[in-house]
PDB file of N, CA and C in Angstrom:
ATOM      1  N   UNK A   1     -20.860 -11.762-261.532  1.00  0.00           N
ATOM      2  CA  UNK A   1     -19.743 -12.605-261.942  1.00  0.00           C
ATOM      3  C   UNK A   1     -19.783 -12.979-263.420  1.00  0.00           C
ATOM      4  N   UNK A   2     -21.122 -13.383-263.836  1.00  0.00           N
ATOM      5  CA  UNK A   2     -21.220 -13.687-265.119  1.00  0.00           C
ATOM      6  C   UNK A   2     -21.128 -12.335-266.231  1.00  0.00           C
ATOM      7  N   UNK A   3     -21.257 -11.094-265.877  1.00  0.00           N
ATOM      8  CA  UNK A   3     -20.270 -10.180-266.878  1.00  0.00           C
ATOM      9  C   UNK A   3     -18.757 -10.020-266.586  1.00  0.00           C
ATOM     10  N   UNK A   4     -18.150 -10.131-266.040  1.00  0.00           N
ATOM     11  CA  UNK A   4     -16.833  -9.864-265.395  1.00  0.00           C
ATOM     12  C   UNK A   4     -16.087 -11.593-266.300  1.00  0.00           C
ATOM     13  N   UNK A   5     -16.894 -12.414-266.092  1.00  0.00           N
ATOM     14  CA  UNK A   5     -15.900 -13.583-266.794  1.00  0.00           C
ATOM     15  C   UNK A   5     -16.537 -13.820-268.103  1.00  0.00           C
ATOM     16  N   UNK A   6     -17.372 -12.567-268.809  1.00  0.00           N
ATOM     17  CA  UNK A   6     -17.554 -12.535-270.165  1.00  0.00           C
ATOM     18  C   UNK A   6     -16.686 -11.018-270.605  1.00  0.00           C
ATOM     19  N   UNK A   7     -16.191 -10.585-270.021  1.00  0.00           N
ATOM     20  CA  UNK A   7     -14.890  -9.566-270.274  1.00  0.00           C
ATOM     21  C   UNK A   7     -14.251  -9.869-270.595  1.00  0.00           C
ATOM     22  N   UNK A   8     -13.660 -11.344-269.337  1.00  0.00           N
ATOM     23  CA  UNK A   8     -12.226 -11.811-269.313  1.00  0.00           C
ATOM     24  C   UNK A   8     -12.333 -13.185-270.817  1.00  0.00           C
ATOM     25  N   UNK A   9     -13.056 -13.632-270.874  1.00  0.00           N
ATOM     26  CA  UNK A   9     -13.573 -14.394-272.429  1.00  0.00           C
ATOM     27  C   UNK A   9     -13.128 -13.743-273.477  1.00  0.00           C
ATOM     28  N   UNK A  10     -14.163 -12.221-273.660  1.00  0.00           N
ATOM     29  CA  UNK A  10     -13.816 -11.459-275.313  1.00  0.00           C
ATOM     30  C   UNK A  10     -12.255 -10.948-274.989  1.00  0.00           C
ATOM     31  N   UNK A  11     -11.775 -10.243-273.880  1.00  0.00           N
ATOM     32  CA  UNK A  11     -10.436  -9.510-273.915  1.00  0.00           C
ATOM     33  C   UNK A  11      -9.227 -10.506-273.978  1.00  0.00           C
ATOM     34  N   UNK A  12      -9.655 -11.873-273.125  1.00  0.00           N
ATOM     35  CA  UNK A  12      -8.418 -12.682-273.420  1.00  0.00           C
ATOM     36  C   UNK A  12      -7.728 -12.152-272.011  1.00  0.00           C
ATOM     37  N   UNK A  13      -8.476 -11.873-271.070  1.00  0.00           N
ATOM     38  CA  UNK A  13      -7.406 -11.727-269.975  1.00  0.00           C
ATOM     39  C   UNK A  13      -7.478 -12.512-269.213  1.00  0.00           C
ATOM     40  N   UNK A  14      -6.528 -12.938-268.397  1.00  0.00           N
ATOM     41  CA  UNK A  14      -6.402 -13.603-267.193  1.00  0.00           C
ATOM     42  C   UNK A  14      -6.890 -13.272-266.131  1.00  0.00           C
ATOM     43  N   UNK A  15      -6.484 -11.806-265.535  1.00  0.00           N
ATOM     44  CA  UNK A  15      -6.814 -11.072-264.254  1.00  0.00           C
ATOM     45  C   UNK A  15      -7.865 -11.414-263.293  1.00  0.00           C
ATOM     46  N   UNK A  16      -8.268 -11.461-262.508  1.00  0.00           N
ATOM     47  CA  UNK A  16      -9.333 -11.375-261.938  1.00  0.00           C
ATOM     48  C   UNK A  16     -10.217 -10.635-261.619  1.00  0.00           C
ATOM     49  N   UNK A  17     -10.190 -10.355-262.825  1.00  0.00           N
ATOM     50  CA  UNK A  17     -11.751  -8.472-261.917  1.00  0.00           C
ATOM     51  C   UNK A  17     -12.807  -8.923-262.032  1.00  0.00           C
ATOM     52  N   UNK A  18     -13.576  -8.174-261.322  1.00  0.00           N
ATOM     53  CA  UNK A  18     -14.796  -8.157-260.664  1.00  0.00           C
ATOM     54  C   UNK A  18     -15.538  -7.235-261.948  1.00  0.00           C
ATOM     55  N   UNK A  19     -17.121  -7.383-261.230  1.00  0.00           N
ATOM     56  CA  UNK A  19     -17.852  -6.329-262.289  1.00  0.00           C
ATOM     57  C   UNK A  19     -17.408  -4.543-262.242  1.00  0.00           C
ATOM     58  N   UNK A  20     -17.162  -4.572-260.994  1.00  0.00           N
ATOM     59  CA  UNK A  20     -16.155  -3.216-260.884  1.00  0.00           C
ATOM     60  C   UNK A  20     -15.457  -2.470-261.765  1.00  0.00           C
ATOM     61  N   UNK A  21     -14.255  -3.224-261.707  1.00  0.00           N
ATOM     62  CA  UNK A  21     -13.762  -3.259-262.398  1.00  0.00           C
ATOM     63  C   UNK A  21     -13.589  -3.036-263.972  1.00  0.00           C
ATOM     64  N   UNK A  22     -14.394  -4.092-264.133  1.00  0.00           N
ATOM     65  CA  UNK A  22     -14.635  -4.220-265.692  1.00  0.00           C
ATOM     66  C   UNK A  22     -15.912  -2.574-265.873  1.00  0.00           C
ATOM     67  N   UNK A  23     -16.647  -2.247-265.494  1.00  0.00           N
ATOM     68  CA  UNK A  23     -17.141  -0.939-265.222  1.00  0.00           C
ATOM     69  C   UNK A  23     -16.397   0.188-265.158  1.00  0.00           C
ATOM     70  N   UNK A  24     -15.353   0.310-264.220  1.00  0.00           N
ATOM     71  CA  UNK A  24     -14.062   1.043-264.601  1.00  0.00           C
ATOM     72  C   UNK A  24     -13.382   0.837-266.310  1.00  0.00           C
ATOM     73  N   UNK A  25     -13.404  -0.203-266.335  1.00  0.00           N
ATOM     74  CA  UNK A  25     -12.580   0.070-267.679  1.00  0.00           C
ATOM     75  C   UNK A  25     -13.382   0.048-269.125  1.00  0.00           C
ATOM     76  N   UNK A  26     -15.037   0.231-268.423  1.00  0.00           N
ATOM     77  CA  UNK A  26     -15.604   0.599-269.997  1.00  0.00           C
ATOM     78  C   UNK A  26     -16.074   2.023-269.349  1.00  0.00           C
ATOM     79  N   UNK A  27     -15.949   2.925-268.672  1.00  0.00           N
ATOM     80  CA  UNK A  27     -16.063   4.136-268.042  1.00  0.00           C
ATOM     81  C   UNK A  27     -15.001   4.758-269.069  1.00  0.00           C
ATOM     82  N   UNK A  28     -14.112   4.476-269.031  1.00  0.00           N
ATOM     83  CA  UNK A  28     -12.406   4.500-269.482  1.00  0.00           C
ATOM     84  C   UNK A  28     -12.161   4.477-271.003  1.00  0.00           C
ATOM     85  N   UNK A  29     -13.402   3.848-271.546  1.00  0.00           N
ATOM     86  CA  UNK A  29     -13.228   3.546-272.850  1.00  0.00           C
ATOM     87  C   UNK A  29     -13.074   2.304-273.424  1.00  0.00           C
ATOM     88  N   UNK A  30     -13.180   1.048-272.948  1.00  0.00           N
ATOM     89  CA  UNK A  30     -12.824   0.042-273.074  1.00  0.00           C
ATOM     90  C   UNK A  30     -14.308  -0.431-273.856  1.00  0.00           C
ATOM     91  N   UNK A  31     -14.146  -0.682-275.357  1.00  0.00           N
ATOM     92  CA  UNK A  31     -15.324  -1.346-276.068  1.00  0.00           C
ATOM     93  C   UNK A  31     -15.493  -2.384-275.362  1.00  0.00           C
ATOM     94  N   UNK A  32     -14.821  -3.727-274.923  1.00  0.00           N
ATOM     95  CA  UNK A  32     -15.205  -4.807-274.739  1.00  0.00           C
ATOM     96  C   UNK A  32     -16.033  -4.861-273.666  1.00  0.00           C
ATOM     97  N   UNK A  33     -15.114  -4.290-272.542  1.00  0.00           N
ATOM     98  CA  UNK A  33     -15.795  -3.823-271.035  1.00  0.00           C
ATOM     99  C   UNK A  33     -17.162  -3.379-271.320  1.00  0.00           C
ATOM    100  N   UNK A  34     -17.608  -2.406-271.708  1.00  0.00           N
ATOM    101  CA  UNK A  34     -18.736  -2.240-272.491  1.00  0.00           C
ATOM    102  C   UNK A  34     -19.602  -2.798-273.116  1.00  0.00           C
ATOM    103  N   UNK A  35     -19.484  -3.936-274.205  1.00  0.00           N
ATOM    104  CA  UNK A  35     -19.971  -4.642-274.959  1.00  0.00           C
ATOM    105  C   UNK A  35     -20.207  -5.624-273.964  1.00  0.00           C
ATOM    106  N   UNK A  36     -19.531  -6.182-272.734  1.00  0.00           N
ATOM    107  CA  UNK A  36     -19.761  -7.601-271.840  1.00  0.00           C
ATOM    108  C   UNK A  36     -21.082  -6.825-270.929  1.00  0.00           C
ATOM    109  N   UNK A  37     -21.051  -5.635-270.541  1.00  0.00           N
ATOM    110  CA  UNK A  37     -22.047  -4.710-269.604  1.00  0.00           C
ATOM    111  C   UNK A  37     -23.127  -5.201-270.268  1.00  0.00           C
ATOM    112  N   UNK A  38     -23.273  -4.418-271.379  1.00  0.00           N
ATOM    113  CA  UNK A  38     -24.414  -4.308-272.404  1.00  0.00           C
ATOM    114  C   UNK A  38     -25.122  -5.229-272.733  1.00  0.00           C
ATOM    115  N   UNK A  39     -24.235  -6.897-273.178  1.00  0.00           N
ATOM    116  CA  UNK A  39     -24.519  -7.692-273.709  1.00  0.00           C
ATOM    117  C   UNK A  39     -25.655  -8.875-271.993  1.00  0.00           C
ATOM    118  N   UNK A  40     -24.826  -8.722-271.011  1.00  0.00           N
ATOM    119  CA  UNK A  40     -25.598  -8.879-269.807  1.00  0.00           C
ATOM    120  C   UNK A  40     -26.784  -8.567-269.702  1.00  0.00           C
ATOM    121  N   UNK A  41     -26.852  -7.107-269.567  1.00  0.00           N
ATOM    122  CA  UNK A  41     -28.196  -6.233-269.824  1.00  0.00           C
ATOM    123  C   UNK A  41     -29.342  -6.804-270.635  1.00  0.00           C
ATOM    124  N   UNK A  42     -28.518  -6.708-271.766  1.00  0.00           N
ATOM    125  CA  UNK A  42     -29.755  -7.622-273.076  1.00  0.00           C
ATOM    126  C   UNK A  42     -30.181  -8.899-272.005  1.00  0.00           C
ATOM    127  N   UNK A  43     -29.326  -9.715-272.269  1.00  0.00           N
ATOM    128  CA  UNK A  43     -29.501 -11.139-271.729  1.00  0.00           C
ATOM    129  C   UNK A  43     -30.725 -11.154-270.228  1.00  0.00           C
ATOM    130  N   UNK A  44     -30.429 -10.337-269.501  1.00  0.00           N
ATOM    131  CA  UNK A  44     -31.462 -10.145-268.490  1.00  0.00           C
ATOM    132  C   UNK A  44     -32.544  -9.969-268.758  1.00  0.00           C
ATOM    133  N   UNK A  45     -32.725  -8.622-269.405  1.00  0.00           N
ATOM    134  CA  UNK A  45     -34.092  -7.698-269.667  1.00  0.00           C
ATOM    135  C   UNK A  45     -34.757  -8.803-270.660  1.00  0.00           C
ATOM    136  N   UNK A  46     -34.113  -9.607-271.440  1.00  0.00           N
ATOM    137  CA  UNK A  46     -34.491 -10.897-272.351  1.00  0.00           C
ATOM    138  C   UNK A  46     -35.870 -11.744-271.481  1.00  0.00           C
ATOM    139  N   UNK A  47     -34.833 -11.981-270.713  1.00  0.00           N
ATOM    140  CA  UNK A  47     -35.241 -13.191-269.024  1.00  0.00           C
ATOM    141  C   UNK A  47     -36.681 -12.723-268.918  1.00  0.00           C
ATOM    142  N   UNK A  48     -36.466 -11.247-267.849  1.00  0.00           N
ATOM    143  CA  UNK A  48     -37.262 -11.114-266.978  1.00  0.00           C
ATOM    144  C   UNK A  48     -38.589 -10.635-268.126  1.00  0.00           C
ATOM    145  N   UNK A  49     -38.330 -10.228-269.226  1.00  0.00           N
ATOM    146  CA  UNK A  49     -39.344  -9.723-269.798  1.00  0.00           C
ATOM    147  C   UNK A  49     -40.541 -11.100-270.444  1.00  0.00           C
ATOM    148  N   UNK A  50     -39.322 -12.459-270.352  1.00  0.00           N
ATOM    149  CA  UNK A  50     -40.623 -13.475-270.718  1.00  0.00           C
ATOM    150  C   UNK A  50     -41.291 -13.781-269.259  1.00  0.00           C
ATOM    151  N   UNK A  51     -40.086 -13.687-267.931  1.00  0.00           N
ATOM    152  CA  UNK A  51     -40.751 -13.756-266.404  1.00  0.00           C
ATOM    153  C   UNK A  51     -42.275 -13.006-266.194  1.00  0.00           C
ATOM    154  N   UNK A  52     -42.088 -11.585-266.775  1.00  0.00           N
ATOM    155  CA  UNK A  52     -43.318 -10.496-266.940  1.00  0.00           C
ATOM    156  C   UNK A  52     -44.038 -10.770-267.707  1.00  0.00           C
ATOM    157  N   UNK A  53     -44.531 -11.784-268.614  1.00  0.00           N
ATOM    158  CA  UNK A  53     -45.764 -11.853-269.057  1.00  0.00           C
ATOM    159  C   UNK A  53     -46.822 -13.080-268.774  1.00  0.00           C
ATOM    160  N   UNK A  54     -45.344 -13.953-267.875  1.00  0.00           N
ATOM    161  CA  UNK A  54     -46.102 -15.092-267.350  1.00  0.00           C
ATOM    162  C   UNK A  54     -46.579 -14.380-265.821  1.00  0.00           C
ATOM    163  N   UNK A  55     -45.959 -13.930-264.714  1.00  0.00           N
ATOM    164  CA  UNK A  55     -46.474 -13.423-263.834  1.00  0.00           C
ATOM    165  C   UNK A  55     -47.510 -11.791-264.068  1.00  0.00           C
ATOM    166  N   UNK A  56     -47.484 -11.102-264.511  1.00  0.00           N
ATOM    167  CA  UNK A  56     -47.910 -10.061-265.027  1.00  0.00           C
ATOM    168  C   UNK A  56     -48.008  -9.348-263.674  1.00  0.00           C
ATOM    169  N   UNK A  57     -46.907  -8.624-263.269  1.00  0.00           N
ATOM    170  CA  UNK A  57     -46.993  -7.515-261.889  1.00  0.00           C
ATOM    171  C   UNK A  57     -47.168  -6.246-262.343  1.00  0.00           C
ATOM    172  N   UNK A  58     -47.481  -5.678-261.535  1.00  0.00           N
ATOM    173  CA  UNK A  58     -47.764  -4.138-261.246  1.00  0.00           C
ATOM    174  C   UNK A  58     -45.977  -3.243-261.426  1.00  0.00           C
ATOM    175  N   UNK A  59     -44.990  -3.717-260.959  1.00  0.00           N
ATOM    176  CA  UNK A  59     -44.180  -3.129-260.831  1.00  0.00           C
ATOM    177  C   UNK A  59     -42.406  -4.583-260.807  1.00  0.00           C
ATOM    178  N   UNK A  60     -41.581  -3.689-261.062  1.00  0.00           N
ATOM    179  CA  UNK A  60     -39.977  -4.371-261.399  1.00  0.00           C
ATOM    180  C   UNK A  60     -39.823  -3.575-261.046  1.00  0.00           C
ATOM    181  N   UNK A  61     -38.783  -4.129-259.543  1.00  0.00           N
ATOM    182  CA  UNK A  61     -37.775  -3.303-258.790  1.00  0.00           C
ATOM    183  C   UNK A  61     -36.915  -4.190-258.765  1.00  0.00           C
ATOM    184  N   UNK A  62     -35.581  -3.352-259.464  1.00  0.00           N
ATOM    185  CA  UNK A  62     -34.270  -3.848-259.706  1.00  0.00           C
ATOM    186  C   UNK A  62     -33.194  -3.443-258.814  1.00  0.00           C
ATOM    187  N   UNK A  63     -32.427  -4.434-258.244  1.00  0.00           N
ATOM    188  CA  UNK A  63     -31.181  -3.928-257.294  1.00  0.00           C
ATOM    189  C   UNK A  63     -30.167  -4.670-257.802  1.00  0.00           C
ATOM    190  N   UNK A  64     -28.957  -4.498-257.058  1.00  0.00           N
ATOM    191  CA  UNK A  64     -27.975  -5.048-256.745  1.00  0.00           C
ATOM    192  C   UNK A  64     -26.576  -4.225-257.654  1.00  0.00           C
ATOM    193  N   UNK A  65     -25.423  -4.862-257.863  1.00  0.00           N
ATOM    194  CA  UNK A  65     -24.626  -3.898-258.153  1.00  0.00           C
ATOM    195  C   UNK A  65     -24.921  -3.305-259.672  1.00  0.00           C
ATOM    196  N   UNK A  66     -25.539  -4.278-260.853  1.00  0.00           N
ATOM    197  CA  UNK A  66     -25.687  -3.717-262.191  1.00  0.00           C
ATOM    198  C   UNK A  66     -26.178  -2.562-261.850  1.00  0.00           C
ATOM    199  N   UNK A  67     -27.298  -2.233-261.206  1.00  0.00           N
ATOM    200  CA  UNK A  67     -28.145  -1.023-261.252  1.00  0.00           C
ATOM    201  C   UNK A  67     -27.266   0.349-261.138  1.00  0.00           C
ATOM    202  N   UNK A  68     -25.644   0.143-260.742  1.00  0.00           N
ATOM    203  CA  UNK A  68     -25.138   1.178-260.323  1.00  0.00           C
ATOM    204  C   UNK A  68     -24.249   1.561-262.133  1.00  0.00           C
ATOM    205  N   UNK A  69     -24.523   0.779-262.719  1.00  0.00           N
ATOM    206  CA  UNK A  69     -23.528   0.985-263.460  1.00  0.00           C
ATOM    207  C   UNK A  69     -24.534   2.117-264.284  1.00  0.00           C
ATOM    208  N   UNK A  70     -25.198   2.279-264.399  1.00  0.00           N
ATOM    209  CA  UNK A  70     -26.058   3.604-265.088  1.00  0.00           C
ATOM    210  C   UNK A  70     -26.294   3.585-266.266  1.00  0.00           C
ATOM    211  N   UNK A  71     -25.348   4.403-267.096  1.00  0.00           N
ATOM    212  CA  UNK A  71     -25.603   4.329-268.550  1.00  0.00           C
ATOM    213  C   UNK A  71     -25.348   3.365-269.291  1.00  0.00           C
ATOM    214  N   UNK A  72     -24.640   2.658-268.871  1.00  0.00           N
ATOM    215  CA  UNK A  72     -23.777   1.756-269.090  1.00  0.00           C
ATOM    216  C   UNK A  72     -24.579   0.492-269.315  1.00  0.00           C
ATOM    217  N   UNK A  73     -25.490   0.418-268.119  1.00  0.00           N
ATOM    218  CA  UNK A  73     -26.570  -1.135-268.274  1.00  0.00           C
ATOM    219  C   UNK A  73     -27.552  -0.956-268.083  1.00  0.00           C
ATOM    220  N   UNK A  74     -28.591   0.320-267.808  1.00  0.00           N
ATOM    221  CA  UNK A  74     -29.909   0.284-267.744  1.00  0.00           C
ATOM    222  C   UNK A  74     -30.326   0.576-268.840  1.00  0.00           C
ATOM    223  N   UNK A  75     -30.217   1.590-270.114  1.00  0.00           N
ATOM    224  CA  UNK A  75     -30.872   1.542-271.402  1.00  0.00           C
ATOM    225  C   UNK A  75     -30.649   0.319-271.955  1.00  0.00           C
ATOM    226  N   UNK A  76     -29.770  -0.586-272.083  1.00  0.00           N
ATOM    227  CA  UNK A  76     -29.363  -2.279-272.841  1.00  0.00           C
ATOM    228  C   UNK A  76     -31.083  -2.796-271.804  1.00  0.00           C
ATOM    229  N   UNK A  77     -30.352  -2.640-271.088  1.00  0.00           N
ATOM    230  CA  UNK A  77     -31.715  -3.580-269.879  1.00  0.00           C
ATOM    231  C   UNK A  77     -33.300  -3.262-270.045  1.00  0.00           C
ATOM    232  N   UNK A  78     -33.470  -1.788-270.034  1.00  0.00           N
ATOM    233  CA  UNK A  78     -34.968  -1.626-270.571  1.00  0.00           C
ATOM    234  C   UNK A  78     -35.168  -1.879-271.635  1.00  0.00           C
ATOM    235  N   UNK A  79     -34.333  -1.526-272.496  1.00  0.00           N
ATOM    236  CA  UNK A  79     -34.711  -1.576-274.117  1.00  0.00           C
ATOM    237  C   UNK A  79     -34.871  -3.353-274.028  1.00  0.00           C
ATOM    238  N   UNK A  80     -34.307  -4.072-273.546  1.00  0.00           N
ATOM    239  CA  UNK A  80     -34.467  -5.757-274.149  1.00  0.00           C
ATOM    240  C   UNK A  80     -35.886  -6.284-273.550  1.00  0.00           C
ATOM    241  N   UNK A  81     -35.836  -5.490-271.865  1.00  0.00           N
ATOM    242  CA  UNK A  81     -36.950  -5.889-271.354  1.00  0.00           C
ATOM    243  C   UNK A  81     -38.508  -5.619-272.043  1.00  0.00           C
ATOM    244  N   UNK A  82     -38.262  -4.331-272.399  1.00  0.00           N
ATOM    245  CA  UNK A  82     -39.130  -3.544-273.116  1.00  0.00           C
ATOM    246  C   UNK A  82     -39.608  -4.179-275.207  1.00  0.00           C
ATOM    247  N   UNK A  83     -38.593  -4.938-275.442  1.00  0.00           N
ATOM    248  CA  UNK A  83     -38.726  -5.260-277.040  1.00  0.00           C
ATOM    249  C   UNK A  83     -39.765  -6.052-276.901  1.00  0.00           C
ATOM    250  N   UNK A  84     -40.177  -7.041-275.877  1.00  0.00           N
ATOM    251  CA  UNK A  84     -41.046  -8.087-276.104  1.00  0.00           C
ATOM    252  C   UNK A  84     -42.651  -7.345-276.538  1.00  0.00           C
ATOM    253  N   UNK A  85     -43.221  -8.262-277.434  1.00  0.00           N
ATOM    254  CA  UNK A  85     -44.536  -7.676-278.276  1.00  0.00           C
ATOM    255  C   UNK A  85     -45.693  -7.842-276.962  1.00  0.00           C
ATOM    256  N   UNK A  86     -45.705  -8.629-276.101  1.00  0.00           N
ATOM    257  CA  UNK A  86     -46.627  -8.477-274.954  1.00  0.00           C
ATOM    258  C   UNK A  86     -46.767  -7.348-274.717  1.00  0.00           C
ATOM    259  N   UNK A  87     -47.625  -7.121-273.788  1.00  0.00           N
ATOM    260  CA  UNK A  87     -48.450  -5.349-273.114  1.00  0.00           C
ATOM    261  C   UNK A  87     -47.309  -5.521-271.898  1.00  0.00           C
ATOM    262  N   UNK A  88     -47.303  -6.368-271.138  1.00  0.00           N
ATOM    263  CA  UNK A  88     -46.747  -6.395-269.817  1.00  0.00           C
ATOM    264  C   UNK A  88     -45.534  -5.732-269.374  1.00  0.00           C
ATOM    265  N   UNK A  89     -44.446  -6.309-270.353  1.00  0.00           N
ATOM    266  CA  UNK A  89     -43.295  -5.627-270.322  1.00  0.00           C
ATOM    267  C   UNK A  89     -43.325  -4.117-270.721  1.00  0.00           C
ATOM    268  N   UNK A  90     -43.951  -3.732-271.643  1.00  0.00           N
ATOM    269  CA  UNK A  90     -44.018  -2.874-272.233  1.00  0.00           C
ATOM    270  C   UNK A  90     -44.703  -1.304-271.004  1.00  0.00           C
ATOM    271  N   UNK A  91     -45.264  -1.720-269.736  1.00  0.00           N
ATOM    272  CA  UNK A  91     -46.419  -0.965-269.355  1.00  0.00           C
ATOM    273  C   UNK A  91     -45.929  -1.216-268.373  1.00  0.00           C
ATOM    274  N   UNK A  92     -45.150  -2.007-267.382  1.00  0.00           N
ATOM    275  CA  UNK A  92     -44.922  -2.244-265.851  1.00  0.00           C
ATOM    276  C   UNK A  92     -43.937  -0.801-265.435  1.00  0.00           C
ATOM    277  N   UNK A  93     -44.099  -0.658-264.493  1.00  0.00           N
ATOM    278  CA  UNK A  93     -43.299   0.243-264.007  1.00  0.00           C
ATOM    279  C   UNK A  93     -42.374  -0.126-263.192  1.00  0.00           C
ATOM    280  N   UNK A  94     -40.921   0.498-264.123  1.00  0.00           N
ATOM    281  CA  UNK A  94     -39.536  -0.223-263.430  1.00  0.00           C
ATOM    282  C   UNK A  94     -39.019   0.694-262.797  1.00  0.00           C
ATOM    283  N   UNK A  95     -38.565   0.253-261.796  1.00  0.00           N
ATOM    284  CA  UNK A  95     -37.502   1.060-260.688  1.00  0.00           C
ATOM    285  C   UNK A  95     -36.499   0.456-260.097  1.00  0.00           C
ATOM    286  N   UNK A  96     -35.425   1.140-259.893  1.00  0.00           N
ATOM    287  CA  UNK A  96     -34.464   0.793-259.404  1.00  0.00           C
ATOM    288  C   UNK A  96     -34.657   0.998-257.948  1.00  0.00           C
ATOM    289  N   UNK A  97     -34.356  -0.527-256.645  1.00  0.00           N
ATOM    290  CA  UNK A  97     -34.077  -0.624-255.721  1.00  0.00           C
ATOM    291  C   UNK A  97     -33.757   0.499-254.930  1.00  0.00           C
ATOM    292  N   UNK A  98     -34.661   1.235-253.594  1.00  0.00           N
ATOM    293  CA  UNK A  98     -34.467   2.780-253.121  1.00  0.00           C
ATOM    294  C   UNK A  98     -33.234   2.283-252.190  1.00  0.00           C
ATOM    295  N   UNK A  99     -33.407   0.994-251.156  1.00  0.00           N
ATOM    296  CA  UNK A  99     -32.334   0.346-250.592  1.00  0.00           C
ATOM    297  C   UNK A  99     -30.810   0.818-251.008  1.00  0.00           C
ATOM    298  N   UNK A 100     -30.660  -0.104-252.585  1.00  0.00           N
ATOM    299  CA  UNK A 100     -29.681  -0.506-252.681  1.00  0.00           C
ATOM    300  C   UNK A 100     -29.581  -1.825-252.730  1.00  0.00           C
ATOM    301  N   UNK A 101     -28.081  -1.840-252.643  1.00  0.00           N
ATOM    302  CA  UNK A 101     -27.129  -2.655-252.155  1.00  0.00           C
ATOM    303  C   UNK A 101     -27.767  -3.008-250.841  1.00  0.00           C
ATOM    304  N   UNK A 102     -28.598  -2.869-249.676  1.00  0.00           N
ATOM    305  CA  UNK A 102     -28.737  -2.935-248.677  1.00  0.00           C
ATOM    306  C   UNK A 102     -30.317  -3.135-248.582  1.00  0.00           C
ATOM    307  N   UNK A 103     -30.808  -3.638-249.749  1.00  0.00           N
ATOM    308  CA  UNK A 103     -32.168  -4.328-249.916  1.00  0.00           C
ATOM    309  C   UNK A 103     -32.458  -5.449-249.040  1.00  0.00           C
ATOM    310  N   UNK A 104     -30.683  -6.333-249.681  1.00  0.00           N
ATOM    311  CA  UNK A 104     -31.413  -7.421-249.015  1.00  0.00           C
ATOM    312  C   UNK A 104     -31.118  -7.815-247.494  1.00  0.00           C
ATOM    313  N   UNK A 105     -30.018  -7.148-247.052  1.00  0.00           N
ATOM    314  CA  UNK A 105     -29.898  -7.059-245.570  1.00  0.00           C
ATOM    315  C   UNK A 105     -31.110  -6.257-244.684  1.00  0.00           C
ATOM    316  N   UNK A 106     -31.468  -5.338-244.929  1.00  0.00           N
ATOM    317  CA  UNK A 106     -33.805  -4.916-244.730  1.00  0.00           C
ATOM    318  C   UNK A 106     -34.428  -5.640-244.567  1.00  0.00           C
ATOM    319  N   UNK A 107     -34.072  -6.800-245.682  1.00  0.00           N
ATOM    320  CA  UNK A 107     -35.356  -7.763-245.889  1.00  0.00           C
ATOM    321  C   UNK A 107     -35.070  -8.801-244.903  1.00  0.00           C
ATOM    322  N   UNK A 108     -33.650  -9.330-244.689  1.00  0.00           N
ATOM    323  CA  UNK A 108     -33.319 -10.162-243.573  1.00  0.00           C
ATOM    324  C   UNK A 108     -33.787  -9.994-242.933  1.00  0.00           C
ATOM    325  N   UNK A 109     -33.527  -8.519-241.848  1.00  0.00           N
ATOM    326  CA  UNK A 109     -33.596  -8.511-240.975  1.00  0.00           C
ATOM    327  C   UNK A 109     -35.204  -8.293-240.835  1.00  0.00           C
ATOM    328  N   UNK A 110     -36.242  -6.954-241.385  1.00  0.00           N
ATOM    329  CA  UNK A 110     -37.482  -7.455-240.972  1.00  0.00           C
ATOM    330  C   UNK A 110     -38.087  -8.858-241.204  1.00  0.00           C
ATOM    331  N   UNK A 111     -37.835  -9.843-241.715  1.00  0.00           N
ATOM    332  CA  UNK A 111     -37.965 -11.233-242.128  1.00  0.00           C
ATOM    333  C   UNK A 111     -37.525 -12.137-240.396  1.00  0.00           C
ATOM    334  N   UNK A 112     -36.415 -11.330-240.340  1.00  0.00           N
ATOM    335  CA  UNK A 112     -36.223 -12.477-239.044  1.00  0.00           C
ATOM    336  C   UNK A 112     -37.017 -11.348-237.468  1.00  0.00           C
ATOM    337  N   UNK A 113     -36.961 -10.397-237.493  1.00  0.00           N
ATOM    338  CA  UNK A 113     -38.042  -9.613-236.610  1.00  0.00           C
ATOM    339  C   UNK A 113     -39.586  -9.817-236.570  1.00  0.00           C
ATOM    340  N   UNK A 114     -40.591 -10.050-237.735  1.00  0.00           N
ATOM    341  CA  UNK A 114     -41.266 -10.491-238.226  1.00  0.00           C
ATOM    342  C   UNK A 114     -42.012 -11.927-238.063  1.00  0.00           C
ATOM    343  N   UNK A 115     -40.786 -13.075-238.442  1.00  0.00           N
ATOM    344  CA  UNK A 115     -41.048 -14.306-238.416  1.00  0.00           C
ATOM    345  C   UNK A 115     -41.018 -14.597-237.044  1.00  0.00           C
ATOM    346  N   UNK A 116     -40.192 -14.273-236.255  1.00  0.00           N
ATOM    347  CA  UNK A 116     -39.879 -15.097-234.999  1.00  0.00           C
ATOM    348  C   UNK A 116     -40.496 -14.001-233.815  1.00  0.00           C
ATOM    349  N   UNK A 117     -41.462 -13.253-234.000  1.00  0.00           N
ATOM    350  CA  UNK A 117     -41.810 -12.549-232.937  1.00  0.00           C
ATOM    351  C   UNK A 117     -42.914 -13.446-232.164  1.00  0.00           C
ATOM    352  N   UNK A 118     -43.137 -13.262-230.587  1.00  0.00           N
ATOM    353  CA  UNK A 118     -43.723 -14.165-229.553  1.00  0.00           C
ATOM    354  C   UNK A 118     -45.149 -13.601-229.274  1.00  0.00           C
ATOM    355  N   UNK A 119     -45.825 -13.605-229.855  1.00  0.00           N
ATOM    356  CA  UNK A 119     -47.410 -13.665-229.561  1.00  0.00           C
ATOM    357  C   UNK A 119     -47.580 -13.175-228.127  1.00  0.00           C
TER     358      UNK A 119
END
């Protein structure tokens, strides 16, 4: 949501689109659409890369819909995650979610199979 109503911010539109959307129309050519993707990306890989040097994991597995947008938001996203001067960011091994979109409905459900099983 928070790239989709930084689209509708720089373009000045009203509409209501979704990240979809706004993905469609920097697919299309749309600098701004593009620049709101990108600028997300940064802003994340920013995040998680100070998250990664306070936890220091083995591995970043990324899901949900950004991951689909491809060219579009994973080089912005590694490259920001990746700028920080720590080892951590720099050396973890990132992957994109094998799930999907359907990570976290997996996790529900072995979570509630799991938790509530009868001894």
């Amino acid at each position: 949501p928070a790239i989709a109503a930084r689209y509708r911010l720089l373009s000045g539109l009203d509409d209501a689109c979704d990240l979809r959307s706004v993905a469609e129309r920097a697919r299309a050519g749309d600098f701004l659409a593009t620049s709101a993707i990108e600028e997300g990306a940064h802003i994340l890989g920013l995040a998680l890369g100070g998250l990664l040097n306070v936890l220091d994991p083995e591995a970043l597995i990324v899901g949900g819909g950004v991951t689909k947008l491809d060219q579009i938001w994973w080089p912005a996203f590694e490259a920001a995650l990746r700028a920080n001067a720590l080892p951590g960011p720099a050396r973890i091994a990132l992957q994109r979610a094998e799930l999907g979109d359907d990570a976290v409905l997996a996790g529900a459900a072995w979570l509630a199979l799991t938790e509530h099983q009868h001894p």
